[in-house]
Protein backbone atom coordinates (compact mmCIF):
# COMPACT_ATOMS: atom_id res chain seq x y z
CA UNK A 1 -138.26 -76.53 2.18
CA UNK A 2 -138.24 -80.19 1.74
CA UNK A 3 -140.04 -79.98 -1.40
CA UNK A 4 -137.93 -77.78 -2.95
CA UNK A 5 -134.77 -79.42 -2.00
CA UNK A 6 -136.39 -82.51 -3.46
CA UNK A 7 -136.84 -80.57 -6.84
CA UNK A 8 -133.31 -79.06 -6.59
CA UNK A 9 -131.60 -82.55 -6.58
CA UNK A 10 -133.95 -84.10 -9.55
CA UNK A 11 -132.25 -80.84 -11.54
CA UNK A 12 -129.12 -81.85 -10.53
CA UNK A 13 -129.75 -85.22 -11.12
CA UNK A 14 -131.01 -84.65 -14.63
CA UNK A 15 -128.40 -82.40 -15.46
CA UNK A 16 -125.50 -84.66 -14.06
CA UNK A 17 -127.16 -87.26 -16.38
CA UNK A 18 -126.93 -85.10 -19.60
CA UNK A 19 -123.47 -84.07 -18.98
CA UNK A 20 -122.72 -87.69 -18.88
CA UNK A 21 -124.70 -88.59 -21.83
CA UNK A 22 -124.39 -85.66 -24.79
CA UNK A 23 -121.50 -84.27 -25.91
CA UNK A 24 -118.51 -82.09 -24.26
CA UNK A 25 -116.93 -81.34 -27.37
CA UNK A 26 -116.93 -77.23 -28.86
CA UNK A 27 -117.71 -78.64 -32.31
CA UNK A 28 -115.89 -77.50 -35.36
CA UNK A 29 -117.97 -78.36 -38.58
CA UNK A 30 -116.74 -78.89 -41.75
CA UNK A 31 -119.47 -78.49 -43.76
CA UNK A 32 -121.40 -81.28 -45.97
CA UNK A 33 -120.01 -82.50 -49.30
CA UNK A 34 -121.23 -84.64 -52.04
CA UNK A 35 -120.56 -87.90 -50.07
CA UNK A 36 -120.40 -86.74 -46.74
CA UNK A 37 -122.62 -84.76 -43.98
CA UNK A 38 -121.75 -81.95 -41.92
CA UNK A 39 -119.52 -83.08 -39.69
CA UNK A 40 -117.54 -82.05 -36.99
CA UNK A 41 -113.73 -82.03 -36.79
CA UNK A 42 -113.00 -82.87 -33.19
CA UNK A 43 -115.31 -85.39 -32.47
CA UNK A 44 -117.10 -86.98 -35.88
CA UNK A 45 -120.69 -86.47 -34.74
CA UNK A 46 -122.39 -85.36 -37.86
CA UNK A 47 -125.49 -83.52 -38.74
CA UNK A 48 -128.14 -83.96 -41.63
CA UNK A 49 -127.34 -86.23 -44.96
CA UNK A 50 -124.99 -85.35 -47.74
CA UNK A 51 -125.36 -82.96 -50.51
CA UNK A 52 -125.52 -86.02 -53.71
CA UNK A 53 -123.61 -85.31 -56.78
CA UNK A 54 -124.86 -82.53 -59.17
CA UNK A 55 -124.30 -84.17 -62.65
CA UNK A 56 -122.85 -82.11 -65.23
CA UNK A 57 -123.08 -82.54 -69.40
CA UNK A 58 -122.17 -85.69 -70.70
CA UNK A 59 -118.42 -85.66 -71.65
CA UNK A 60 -117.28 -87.62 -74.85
CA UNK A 61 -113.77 -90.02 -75.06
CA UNK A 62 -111.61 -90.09 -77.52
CA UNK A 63 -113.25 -92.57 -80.03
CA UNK A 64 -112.18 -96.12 -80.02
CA UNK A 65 -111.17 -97.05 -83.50
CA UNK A 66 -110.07 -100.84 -82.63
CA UNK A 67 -113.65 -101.57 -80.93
CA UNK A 68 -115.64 -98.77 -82.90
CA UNK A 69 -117.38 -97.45 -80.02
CA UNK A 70 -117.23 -93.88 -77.84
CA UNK A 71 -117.59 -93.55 -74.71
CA UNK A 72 -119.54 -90.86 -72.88
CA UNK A 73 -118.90 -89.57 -69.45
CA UNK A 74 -120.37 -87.66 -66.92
CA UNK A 75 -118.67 -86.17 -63.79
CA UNK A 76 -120.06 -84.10 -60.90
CA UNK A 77 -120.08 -80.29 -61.81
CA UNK A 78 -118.85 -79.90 -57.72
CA UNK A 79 -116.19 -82.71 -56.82
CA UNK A 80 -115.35 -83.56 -60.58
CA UNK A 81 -116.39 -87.46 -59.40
CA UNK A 82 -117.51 -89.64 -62.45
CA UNK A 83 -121.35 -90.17 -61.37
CA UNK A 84 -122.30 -92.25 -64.83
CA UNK A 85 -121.00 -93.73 -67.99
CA UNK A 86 -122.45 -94.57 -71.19
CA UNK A 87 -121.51 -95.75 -74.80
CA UNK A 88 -122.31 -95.35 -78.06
CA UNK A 89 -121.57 -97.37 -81.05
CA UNK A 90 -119.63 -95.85 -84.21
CA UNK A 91 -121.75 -96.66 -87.56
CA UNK A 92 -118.94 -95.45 -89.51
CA UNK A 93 -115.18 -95.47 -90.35
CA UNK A 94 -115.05 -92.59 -93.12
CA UNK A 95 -114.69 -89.13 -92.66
CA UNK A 96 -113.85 -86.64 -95.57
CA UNK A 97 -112.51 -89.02 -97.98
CA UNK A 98 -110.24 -91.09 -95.50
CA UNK A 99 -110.33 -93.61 -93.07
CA UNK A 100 -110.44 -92.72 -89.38
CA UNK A 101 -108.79 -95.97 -88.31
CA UNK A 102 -104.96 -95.82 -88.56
CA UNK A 103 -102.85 -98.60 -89.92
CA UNK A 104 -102.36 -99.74 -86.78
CA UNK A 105 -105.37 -99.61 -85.57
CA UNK A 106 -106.86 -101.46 -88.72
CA UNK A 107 -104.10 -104.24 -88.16
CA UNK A 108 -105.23 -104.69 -84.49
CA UNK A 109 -108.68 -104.46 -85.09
CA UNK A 110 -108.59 -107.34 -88.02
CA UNK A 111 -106.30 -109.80 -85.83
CA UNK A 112 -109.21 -109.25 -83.35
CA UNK A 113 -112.21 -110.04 -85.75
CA UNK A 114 -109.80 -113.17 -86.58
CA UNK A 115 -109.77 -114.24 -83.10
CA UNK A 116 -113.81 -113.93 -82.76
CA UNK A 117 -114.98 -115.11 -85.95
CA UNK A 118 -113.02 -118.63 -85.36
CA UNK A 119 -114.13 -118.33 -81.55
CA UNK A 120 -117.85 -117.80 -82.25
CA UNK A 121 -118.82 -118.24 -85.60
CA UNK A 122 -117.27 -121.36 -86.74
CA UNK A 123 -115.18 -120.02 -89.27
CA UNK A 124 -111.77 -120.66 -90.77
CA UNK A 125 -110.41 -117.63 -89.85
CA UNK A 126 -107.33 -119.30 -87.87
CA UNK A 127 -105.27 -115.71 -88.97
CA UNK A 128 -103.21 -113.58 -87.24
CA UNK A 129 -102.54 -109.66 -88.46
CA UNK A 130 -99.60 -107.31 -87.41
CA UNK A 131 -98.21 -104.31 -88.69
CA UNK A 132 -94.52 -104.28 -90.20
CA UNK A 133 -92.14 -102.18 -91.38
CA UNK A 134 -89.01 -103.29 -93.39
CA UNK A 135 -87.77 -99.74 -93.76
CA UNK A 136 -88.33 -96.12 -93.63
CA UNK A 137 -90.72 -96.47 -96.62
CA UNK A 138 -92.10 -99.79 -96.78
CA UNK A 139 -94.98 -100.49 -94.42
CA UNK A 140 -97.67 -102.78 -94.41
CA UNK A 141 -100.27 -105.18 -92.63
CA UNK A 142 -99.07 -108.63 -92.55
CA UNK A 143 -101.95 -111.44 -92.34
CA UNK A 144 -100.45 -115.08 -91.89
CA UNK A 145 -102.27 -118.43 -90.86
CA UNK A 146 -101.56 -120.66 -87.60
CA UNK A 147 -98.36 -121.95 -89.49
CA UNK A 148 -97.36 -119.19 -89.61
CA UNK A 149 -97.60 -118.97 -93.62
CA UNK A 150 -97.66 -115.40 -95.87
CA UNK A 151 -101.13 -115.17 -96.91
CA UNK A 152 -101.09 -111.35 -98.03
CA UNK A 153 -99.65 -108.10 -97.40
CA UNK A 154 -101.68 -104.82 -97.26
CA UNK A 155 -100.29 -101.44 -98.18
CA UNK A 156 -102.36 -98.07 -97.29
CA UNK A 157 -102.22 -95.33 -99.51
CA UNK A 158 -103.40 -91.14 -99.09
CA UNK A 159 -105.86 -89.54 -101.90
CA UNK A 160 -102.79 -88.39 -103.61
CA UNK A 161 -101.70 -91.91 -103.87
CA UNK A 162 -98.95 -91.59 -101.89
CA UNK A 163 -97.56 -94.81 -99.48
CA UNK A 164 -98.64 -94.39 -95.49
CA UNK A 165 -95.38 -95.37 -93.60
CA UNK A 166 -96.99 -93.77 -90.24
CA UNK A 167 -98.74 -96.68 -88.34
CA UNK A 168 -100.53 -93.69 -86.65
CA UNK A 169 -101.55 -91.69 -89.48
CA UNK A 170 -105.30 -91.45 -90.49
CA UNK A 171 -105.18 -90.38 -93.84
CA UNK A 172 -105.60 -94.32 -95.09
CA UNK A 173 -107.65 -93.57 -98.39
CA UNK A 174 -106.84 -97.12 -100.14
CA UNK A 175 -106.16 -100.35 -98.71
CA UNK A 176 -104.83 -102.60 -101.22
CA UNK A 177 -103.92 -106.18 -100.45
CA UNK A 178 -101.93 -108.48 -102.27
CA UNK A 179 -102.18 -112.46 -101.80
CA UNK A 180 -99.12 -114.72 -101.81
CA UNK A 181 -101.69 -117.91 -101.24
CA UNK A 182 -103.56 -119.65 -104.00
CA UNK A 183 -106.44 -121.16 -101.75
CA UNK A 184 -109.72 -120.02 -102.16
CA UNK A 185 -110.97 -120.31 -98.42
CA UNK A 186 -108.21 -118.17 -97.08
CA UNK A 187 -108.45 -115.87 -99.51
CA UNK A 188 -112.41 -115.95 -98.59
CA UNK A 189 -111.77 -115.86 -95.16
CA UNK A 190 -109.51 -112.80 -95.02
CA UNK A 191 -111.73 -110.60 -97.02
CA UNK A 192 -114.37 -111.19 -95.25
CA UNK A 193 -112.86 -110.12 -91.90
CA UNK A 194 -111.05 -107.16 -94.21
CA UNK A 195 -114.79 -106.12 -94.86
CA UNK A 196 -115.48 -106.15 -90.97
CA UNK A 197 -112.72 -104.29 -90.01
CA UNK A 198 -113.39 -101.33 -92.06
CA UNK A 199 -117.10 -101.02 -91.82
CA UNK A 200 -118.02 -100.67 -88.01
CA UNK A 201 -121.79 -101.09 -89.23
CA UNK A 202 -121.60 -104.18 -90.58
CA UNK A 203 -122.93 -107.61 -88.67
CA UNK A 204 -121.46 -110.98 -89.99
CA UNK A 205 -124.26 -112.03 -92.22
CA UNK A 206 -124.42 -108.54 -93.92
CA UNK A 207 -120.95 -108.78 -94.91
CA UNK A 208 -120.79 -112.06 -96.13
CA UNK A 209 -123.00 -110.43 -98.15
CA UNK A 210 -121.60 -107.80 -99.24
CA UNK A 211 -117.89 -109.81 -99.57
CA UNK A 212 -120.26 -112.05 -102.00
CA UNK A 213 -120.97 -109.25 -104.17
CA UNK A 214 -117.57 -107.70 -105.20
CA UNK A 215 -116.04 -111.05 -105.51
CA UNK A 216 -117.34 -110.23 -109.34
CA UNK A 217 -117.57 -106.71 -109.64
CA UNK A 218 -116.55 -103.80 -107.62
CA UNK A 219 -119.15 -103.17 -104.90
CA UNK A 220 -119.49 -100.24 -103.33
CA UNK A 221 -121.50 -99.84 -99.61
CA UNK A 222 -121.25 -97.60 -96.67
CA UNK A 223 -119.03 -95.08 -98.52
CA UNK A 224 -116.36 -97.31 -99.40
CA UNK A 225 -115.65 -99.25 -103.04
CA UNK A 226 -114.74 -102.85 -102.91
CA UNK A 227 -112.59 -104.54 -105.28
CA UNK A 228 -111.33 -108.28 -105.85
CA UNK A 229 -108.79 -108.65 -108.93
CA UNK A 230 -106.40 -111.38 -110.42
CA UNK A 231 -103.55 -110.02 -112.20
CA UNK A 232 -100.16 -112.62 -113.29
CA UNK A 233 -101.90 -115.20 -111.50
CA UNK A 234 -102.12 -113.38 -108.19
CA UNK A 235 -105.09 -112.17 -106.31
CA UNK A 236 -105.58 -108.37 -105.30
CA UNK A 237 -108.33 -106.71 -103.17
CA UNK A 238 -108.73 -102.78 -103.07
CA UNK A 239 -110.63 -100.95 -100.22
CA UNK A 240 -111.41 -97.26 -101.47
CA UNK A 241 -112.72 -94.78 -99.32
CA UNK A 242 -115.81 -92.95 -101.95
């Protein structure tokens, strides 16, 4: 009798000891997500590991025109989280006989190249560039030095020839600029960062190369026609999309 009253209090013992230790709770699990485990509503004990992200196809951006690159997305085909990015680089601006950069977008994107080609290459290229409008149907990009001189204006044109007055639109076939300065340097200076803008492709050195070339004749590369002109004593350059 002894013996088995010994056993029966060890049991009771044990089981005292377990009540004390697990866990009351009448558990209500949520099941596992991507991030999270099954776990349980009442109490937050959880079981096992989370599901992980199931990646879906890579999603593309809208392309941007100002830094010439796209980039690609992809998001969890379960909880729609973004689980990677990536990027590709544009190698070109032309598309059916037009350009796809907008006015505006070529006017930001040149004041940029300004800014880095002073920064980080050395040269004088101490320009700013801005879109302006002095009515309804007069539009242009405005390029002017740190005085805050003219140095030229440049007017965008369709494939019918007709005058872009939407800073928006991208149906820029011709870029023709027009020079109000006489010095050689800034004239060099903005049409080499003119060639930059439009040709996403291009690294510095090629397109001092190519800037070299249709300073004589027209040049054409990339699908678009360069052109450098003097006419009355003033200096014209021509972007043509081929």
């Amino acid at each position: 009798m002894r013996g088995n009253a010994r056993i029966l209090t060890v049991l009771l013992c044990l089981t005292l000891i377990l009540g004390l230790c697990g866990c009351s709770c009448r558990h209500e699990w949520v099941d596992a997500t991507c991030t999270e485990p099954k776990t349980c509503a009442k109490c937050g004990e959880t079981q096992g590991e989370a599901l992980g992200h199931t990646p879906g196809e890579w999603q593309q951006d809208e392309p941007d025109y100002v830094t010439s690159v796209i980039w690609l997305r992809q998001y969890c085909t379960v909880c729609g989280a973004e689980v990677d990015v990536d990027m590709k680089a544009l190698s070109s601006y032309c598309q059916d006989g037009t350009l796809l950069l907008s006015p505006e977008e070529f006017a930001e994107r040149l004041d940029n190249l300004f800014g880095t080609l002073t920064n980080h290459y050395g040269a004088d290229c101490d320009f700013s560039a801005k879109i302006m409008s002095a009515e309804e149907d007069s539009m242009g990009c405005v390029v002017a030095n740190a005085k805050g001189e003219l140095l030229c204006v440049a007017l965008f044109t369709t494939k019918t020839g007709s005058s872009i007055t939407d800073p928006d639109s991208r149906k820029i076939a011709k870029i023709v600029a027009g020079f109000t300065t006489q010095d050689s340097q800034e004239i060099a200076s903005v049409l080499f960062a003119m060639t930059l803008a439009v040709d996403p492709a291009l690294e510095v050195s090629s397109a001092k190369e190519v800037a070299g070339k249709f300073l004589d004749d027209p040049y054409s590369y990339h699908g678009l026609r360069y052109a450098f002109d003097a006419y009355s004593g003033e200096y014209y350059f021509s972007i043509s999309v081929e």
